[in-house]
N, C-alpha and C. Protein backbone atom coordinates (compact mmCIF):
# COMPACT_ATOMS: atom_id res chain seq x y z
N UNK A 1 64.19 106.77 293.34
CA UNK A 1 63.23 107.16 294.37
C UNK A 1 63.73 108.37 295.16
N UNK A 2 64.96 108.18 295.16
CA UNK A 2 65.75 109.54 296.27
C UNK A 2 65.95 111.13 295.44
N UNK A 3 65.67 110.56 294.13
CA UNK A 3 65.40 112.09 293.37
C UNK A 3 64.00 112.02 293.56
N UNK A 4 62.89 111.76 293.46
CA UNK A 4 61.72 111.94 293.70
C UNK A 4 60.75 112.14 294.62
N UNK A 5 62.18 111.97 296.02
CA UNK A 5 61.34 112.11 297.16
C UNK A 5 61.63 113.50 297.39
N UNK A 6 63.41 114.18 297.11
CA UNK A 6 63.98 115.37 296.98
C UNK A 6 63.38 115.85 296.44
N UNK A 7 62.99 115.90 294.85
CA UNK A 7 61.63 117.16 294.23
C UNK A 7 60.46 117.29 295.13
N UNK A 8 59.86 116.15 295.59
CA UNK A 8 58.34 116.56 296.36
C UNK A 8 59.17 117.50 297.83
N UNK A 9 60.07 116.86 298.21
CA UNK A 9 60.18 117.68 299.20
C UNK A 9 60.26 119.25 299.23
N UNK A 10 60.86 119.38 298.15
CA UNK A 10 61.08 120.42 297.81
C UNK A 10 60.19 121.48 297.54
N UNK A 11 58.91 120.82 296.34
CA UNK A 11 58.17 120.84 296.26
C UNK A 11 57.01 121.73 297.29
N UNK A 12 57.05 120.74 298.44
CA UNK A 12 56.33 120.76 299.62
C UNK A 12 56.72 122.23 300.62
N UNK A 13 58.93 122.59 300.48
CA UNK A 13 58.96 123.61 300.92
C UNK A 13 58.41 125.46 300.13
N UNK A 14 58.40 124.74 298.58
CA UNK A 14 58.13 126.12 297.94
C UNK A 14 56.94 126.37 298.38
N UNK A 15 56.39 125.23 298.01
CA UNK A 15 54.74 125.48 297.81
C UNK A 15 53.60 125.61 298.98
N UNK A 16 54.34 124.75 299.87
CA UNK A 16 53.06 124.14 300.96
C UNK A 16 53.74 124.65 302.32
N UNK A 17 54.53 125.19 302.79
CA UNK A 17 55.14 125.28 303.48
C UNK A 17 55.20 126.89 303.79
N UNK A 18 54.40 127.34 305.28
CA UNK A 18 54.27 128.97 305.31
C UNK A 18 54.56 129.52 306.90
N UNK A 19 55.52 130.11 306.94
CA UNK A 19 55.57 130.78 308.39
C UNK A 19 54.95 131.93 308.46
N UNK A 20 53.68 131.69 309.36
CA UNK A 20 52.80 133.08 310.05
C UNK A 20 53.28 134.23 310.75
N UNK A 21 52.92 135.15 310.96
CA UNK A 21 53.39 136.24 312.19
C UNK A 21 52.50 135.23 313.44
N UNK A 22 52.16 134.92 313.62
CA UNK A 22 51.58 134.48 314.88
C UNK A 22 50.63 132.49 314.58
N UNK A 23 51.23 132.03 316.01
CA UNK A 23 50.49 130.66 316.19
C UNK A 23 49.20 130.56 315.90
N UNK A 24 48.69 129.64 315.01
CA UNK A 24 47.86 129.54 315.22
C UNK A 24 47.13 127.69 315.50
N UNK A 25 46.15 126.92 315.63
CA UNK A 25 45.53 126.08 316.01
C UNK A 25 45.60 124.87 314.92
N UNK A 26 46.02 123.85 315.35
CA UNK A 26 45.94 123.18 313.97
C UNK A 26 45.31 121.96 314.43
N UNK A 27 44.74 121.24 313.36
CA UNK A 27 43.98 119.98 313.50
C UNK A 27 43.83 119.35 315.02
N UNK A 28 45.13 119.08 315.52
CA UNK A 28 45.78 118.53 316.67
C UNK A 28 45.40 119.01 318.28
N UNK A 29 45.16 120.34 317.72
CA UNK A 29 44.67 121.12 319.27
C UNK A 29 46.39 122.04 319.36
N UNK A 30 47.29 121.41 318.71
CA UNK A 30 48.53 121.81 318.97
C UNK A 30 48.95 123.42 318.34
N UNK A 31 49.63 124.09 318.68
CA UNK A 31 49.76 125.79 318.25
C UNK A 31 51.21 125.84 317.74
N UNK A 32 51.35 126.30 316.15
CA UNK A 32 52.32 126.38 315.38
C UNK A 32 52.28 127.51 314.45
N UNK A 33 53.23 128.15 314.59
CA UNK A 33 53.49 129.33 313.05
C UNK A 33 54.20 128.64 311.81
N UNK A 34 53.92 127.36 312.13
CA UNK A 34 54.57 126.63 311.07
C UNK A 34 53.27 125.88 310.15
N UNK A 35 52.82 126.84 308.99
CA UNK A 35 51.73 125.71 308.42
C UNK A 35 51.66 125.19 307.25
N UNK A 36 51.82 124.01 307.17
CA UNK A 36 51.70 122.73 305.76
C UNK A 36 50.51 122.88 305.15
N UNK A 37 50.89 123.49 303.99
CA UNK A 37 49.79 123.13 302.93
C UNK A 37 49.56 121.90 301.77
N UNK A 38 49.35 120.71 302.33
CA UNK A 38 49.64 119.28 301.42
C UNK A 38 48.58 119.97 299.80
N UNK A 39 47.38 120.26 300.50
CA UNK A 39 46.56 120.66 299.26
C UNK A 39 47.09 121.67 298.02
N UNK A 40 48.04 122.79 298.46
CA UNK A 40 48.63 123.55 298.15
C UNK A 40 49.52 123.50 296.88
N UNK A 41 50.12 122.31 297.91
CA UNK A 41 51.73 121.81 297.42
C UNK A 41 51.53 120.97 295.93
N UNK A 42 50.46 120.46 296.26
CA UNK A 42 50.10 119.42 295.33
C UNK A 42 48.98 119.67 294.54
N UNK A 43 48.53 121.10 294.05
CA UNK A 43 47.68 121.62 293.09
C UNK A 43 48.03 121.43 292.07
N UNK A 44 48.77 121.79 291.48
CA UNK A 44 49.22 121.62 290.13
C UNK A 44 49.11 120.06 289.96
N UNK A 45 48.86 118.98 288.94
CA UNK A 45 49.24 117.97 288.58
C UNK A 45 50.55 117.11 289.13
N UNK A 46 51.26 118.20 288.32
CA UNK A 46 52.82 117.48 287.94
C UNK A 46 53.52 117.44 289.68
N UNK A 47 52.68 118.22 290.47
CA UNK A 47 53.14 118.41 291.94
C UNK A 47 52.84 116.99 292.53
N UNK A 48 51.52 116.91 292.07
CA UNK A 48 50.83 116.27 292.62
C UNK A 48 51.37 114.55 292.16
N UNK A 49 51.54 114.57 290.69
CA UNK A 49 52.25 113.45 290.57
C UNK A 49 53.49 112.70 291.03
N UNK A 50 54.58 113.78 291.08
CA UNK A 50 55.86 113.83 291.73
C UNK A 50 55.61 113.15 293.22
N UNK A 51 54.69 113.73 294.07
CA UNK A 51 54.15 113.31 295.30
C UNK A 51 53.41 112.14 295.05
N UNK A 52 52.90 111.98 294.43
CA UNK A 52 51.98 110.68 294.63
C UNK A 52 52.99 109.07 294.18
N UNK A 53 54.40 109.41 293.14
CA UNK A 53 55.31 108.88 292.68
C UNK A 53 56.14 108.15 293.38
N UNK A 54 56.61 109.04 294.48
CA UNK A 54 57.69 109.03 295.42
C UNK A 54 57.15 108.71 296.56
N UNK A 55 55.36 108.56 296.72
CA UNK A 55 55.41 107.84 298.38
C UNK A 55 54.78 106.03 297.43
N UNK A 56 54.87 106.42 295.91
CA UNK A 56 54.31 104.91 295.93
C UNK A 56 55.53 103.88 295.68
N UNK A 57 56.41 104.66 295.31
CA UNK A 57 57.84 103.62 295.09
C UNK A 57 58.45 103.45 296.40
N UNK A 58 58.44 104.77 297.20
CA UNK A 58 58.89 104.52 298.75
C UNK A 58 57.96 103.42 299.39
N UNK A 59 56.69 102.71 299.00
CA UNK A 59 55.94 101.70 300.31
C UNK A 59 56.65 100.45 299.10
N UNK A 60 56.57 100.62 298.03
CA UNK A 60 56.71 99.29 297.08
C UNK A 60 58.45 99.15 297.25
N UNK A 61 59.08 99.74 297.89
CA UNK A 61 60.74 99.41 297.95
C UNK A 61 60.65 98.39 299.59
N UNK A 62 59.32 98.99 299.65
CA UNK A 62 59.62 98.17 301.45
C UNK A 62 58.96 96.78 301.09
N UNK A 63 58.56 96.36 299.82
CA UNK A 63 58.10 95.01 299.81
C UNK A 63 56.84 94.93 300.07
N UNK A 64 56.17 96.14 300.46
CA UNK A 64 54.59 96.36 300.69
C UNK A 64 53.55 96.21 299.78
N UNK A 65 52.50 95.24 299.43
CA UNK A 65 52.20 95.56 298.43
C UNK A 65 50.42 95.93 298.64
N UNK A 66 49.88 96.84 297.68
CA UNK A 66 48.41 97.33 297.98
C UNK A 66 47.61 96.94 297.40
N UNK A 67 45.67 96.48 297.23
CA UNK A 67 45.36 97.06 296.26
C UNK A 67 44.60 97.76 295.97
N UNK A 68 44.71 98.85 297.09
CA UNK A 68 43.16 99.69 297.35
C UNK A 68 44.15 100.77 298.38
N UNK A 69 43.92 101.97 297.85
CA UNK A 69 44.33 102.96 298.34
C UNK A 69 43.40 103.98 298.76
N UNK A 70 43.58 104.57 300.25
CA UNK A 70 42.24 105.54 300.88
C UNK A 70 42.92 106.58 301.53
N UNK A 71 42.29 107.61 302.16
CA UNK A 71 42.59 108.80 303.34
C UNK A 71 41.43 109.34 303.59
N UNK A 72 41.64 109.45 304.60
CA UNK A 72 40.41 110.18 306.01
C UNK A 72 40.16 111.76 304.55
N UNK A 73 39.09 112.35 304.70
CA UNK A 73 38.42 113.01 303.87
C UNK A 73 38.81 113.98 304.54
N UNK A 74 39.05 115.88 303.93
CA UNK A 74 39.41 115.77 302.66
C UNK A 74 40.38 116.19 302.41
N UNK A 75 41.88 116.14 303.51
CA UNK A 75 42.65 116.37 303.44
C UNK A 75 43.84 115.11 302.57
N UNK A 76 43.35 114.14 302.42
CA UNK A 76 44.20 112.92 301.38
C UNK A 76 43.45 112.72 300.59
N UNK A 77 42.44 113.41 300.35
CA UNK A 77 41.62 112.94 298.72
C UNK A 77 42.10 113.17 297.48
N UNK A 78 43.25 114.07 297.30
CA UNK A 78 44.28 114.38 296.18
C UNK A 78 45.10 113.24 295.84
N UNK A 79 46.12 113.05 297.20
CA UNK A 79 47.08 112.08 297.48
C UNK A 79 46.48 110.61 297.15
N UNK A 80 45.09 110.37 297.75
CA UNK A 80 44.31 109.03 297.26
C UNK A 80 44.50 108.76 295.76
N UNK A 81 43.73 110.03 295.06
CA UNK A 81 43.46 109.77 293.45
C UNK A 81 44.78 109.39 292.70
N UNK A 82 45.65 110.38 293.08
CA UNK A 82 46.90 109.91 292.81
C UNK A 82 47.66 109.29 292.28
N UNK A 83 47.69 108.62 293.83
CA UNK A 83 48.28 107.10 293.71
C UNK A 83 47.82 106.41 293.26
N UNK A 84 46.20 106.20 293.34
CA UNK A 84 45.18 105.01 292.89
C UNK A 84 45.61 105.03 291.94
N UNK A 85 45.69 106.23 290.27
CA UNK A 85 45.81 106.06 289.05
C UNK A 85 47.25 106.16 288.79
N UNK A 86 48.57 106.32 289.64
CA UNK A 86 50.01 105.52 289.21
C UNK A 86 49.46 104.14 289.26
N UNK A 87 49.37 103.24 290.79
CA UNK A 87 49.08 102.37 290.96
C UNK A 87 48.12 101.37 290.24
N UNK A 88 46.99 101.83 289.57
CA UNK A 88 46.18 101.27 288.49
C UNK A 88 45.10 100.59 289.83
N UNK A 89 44.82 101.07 291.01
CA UNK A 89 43.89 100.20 291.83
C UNK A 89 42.62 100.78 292.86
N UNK A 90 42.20 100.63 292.70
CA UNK A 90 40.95 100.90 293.62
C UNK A 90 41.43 102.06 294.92
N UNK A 91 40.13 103.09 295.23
CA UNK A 91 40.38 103.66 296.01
C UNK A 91 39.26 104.22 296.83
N UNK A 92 39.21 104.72 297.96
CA UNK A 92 38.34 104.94 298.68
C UNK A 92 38.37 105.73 299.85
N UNK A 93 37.44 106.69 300.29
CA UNK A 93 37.74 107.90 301.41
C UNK A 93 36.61 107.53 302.92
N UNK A 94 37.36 108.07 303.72
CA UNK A 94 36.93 107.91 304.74
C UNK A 94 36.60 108.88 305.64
N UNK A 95 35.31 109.17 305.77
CA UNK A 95 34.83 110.37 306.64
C UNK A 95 35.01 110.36 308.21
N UNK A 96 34.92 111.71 308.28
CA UNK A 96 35.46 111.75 309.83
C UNK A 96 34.37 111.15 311.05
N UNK A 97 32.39 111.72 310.39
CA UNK A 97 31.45 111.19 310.56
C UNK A 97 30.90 110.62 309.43
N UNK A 98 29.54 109.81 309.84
CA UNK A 98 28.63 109.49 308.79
C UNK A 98 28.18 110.46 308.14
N UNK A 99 27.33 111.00 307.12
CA UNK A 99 26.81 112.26 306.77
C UNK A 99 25.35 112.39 307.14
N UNK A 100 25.24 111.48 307.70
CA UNK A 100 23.46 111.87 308.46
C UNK A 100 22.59 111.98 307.02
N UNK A 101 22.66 111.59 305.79
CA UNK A 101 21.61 111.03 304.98
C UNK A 101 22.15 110.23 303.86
N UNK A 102 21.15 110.13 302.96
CA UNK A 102 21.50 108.93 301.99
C UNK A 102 21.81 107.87 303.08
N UNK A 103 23.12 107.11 302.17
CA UNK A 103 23.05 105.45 302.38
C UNK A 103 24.10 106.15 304.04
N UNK A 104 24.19 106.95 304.43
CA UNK A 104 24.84 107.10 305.68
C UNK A 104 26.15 106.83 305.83
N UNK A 105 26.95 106.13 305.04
CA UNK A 105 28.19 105.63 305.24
C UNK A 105 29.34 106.70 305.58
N UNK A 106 30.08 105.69 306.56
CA UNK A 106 31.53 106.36 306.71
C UNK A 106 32.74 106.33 305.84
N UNK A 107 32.60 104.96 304.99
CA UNK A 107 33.62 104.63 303.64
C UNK A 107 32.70 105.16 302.47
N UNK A 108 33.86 105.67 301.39
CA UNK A 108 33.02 106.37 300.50
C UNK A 108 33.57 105.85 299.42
N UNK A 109 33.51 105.54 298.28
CA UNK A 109 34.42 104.64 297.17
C UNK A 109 34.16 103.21 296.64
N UNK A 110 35.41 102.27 296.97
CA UNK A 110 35.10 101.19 296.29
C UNK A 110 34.80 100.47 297.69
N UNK A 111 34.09 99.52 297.78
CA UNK A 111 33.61 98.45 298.78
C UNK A 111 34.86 97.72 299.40
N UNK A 112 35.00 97.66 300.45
CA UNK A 112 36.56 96.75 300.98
C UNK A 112 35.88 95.49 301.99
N UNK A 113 36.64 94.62 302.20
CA UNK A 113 36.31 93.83 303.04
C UNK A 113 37.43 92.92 303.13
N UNK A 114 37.64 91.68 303.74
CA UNK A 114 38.16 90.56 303.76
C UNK A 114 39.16 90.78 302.26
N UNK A 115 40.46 90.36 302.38
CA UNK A 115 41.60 89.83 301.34
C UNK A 115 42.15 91.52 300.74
N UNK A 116 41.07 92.44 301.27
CA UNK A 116 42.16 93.39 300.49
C UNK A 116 43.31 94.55 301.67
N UNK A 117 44.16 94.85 301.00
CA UNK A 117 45.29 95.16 301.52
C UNK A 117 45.12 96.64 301.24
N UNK A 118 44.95 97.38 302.72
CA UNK A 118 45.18 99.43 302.00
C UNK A 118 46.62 99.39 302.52
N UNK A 119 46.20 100.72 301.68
CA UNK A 119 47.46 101.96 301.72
C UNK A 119 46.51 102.84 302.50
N UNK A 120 46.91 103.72 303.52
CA UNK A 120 46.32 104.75 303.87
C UNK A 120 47.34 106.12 303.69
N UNK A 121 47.14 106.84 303.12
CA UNK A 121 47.26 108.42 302.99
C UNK A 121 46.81 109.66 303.63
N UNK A 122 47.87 110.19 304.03
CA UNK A 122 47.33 111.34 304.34
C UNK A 122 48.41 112.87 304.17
N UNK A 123 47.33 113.68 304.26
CA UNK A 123 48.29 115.09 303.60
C UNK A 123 49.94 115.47 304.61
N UNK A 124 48.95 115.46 305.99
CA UNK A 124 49.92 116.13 306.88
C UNK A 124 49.44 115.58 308.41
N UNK A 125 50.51 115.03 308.92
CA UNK A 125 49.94 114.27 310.37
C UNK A 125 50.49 114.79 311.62
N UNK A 126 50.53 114.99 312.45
CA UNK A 126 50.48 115.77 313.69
C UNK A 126 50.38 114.77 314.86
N UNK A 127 49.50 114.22 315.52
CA UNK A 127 49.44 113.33 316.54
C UNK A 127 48.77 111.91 315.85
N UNK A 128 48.29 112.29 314.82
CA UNK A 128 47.60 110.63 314.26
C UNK A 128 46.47 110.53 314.67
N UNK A 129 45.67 111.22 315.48
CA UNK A 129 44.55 110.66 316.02
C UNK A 129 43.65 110.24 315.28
N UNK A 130 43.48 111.61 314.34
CA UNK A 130 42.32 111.39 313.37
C UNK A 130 42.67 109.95 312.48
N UNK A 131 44.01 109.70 311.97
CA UNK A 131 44.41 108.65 311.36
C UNK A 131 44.14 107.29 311.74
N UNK A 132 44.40 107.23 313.25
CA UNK A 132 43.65 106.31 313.75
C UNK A 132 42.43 105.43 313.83
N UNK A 133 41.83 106.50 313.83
CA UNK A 133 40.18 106.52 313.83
C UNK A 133 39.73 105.71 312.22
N UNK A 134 40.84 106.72 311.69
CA UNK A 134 40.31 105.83 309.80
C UNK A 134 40.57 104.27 310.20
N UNK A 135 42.23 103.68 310.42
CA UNK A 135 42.45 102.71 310.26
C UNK A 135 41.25 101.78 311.56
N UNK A 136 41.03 101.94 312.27
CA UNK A 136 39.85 101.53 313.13
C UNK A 136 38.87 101.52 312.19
N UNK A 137 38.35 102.34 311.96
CA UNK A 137 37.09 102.16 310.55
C UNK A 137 37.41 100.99 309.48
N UNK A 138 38.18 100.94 308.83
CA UNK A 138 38.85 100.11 307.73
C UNK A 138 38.99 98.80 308.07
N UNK A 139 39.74 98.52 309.31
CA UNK A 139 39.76 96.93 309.86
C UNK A 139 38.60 96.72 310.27
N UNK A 140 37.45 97.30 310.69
CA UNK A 140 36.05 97.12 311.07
C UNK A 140 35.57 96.24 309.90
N UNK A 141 35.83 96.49 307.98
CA UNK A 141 34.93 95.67 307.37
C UNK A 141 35.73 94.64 307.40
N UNK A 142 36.81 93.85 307.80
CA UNK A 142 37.89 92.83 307.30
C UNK A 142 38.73 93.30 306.66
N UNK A 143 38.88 94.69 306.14
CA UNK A 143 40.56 94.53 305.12
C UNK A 143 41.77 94.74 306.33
N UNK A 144 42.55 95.15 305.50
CA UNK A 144 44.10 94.90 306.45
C UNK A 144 44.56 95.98 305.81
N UNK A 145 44.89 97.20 307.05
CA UNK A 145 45.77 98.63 306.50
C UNK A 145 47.28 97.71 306.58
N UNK A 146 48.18 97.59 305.51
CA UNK A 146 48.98 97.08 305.21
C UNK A 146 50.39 98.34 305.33
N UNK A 147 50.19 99.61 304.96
CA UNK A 147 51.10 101.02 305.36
C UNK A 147 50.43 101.89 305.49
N UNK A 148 50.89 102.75 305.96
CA UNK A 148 50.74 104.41 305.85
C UNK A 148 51.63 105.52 305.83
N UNK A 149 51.07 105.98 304.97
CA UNK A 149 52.39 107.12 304.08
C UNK A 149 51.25 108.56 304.60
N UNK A 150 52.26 109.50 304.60
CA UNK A 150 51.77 110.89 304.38
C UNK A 150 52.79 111.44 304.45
N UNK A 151 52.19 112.80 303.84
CA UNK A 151 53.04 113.67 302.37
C UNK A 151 54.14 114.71 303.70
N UNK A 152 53.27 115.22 304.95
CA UNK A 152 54.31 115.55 305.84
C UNK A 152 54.17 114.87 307.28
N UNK A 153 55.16 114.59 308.38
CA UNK A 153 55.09 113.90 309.62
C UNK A 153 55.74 114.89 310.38
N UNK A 154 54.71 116.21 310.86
CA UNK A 154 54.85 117.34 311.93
C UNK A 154 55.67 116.81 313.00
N UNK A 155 55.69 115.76 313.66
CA UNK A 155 56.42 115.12 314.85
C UNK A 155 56.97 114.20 314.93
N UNK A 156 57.00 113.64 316.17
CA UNK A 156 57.36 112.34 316.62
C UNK A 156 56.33 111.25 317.37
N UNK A 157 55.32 111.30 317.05
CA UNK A 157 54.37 110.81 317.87
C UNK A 157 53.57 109.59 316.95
N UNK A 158 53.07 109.80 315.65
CA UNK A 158 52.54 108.80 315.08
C UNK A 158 53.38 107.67 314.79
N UNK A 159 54.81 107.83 314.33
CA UNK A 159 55.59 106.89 314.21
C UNK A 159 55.76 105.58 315.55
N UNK A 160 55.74 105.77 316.50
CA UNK A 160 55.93 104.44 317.56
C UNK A 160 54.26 104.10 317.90
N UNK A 161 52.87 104.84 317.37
CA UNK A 161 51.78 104.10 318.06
C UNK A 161 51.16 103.23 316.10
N UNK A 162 51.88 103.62 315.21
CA UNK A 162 51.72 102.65 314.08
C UNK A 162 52.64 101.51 314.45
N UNK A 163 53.89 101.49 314.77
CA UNK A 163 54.85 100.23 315.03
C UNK A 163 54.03 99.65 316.00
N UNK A 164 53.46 99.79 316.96
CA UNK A 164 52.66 99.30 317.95
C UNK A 164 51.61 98.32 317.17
N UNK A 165 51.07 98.58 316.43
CA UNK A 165 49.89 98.42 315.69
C UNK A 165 50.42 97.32 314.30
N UNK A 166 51.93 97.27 314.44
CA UNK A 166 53.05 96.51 313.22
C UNK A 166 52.35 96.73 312.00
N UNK A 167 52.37 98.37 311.91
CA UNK A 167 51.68 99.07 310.45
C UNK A 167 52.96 99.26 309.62
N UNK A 168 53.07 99.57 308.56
CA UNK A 168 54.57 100.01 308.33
C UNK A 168 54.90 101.31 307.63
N UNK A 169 55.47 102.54 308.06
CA UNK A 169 54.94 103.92 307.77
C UNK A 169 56.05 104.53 307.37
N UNK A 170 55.46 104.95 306.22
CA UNK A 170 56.71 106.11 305.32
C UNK A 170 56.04 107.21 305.11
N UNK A 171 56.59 108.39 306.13
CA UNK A 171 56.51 110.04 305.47
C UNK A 171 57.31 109.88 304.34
N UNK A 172 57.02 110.96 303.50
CA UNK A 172 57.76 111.51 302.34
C UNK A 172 58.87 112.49 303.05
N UNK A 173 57.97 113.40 303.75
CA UNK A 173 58.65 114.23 304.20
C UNK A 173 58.60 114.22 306.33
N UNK A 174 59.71 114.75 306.74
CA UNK A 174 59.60 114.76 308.65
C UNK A 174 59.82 116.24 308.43
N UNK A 175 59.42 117.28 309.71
CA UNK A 175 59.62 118.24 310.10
C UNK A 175 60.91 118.87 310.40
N UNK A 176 62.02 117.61 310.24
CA UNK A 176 63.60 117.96 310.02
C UNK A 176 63.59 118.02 308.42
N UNK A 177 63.42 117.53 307.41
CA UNK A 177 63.51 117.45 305.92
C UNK A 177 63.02 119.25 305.67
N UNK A 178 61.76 119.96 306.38
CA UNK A 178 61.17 120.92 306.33
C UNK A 178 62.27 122.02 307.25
N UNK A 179 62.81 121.47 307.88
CA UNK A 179 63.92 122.56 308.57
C UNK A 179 62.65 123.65 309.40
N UNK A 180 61.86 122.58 310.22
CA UNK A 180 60.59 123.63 311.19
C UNK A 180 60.89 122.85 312.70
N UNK A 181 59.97 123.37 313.57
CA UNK A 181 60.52 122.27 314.98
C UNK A 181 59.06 121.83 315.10
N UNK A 182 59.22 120.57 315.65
CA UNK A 182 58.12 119.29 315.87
C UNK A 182 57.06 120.00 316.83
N UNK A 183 55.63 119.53 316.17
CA UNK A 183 54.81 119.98 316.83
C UNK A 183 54.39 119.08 318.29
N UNK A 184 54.73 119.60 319.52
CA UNK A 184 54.17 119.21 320.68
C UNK A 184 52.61 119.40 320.96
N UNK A 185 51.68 118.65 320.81
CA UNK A 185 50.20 119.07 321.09
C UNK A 185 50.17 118.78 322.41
N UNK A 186 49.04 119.78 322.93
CA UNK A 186 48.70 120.12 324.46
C UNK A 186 47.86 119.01 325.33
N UNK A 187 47.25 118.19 324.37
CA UNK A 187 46.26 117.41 324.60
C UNK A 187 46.64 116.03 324.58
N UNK A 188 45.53 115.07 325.15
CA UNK A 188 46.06 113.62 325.40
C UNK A 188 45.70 113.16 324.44
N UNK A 189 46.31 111.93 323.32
CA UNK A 189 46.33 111.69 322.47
C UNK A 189 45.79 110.77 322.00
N UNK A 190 45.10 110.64 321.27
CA UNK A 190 43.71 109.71 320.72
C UNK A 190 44.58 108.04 320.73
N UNK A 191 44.25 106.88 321.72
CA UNK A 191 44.48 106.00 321.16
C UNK A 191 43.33 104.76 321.23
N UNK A 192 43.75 104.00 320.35
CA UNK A 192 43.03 102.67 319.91
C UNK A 192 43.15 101.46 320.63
N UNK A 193 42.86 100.26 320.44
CA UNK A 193 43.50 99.24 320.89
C UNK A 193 44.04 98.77 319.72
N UNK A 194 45.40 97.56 319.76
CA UNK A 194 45.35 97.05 318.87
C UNK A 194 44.86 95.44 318.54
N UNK A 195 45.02 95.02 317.50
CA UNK A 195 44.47 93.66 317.07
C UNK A 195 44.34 92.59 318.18
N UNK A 196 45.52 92.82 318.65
CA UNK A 196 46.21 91.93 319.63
C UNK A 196 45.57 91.92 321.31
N UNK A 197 45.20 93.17 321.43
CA UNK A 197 44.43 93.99 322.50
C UNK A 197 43.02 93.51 322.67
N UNK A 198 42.63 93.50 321.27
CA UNK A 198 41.26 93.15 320.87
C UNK A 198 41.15 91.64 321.25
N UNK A 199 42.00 90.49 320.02
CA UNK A 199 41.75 89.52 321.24
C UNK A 199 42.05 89.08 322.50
N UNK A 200 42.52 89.68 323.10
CA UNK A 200 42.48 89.52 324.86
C UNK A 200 41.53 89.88 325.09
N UNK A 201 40.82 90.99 324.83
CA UNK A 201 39.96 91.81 325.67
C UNK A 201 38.28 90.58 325.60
């Protein structure tokens, strides 16, 4: 696994990994000349496999087990397919809104509910908010986000509000592995309640 997390990383610095002349705006609200290209990194196949390899042996070494793998749309829709076809299991994407026609839905894929266990994915995470929002969506039909992996972890911030939530989370790669400095966003940071929150409330 520790050679396979070293190639993607690596991987991730040839390929996906670009310093700007100037800051610019990223997902987060937060301002960096430091920008991750997960889509990039992981064009080619064999990139893409290497990555999809090394975050599925990294959740299955923790005893984690899945059988339905998703990411917020359409920045983990690579990383989803992925894994789904190492893994041999069901998969499914999650929009940021509904799409305002057809059947309207926010889950897009295979049907989840009650007894099944995700994986959630994502390319590149920053404050988590948006990530949030998925796993809020997902426990809405009955399943259970069981980990969450993504391919880079810009900071320090998603890691203690998933432990909160007793999610269990493996980057591939941290913003020390990338040799960049952690993104501080300007803004207050999207949170949820958790399970536990919920029944009190």
């Amino acid at each position: 696994m520790d050679s396979l997390r070293s190639q993607a990383i690596e991987i991730i610095k040839q390929k996906g990994l670009k310093r700007l002349p100037e800051p610019i705006q990223l997902a987060s609200g937060a301002m960096s000349q430091d920008f991750v290209d997960g889509k990039l990194a992981t064009a080619h196949f064999d990139d893409l496999e290497i990555a999809s390899r090394a975050i599925t042996d990294g959740i299955l070494l923790q005893g984690i087990e899945f059988n339905v793998v998703c990411g917020p749309t359409l920045g983990a829709d690579a990383l989803t397919i992925g894994i789904a076809g190492i893994q041999r299991c069901r998969w499914f994407f999650v929009r940021k809104e509904p799409k305002g026609r057809g059947t309207n839905k926010l889950i897009e894929g295979s049907p989840i509910g009650d007894g099944d266990r995700c994986l959630v994915v994502e390319d590149a995470i920053t404050t988590g908010g948006s990530l949030l929002k998925a796993i809020d969506a997902i426990e809405e039909t009955g399943a259970t986000v069981v980990a969450v992996a993504t391919l880079v972890d810009r900071g320090d911030i998603a890691a203690p509000q998933l432990k909160e939530r007793e999610i269990t989370y493996f980057p591939l790669a941290t913003y020390k592995d990338l040799g960049i400095d952690p993104v501080l966003p300007p803004c207050l940071l999207y949170t949820s309640p958790s399970p536990r929150d919920k029944r009190q409330s």
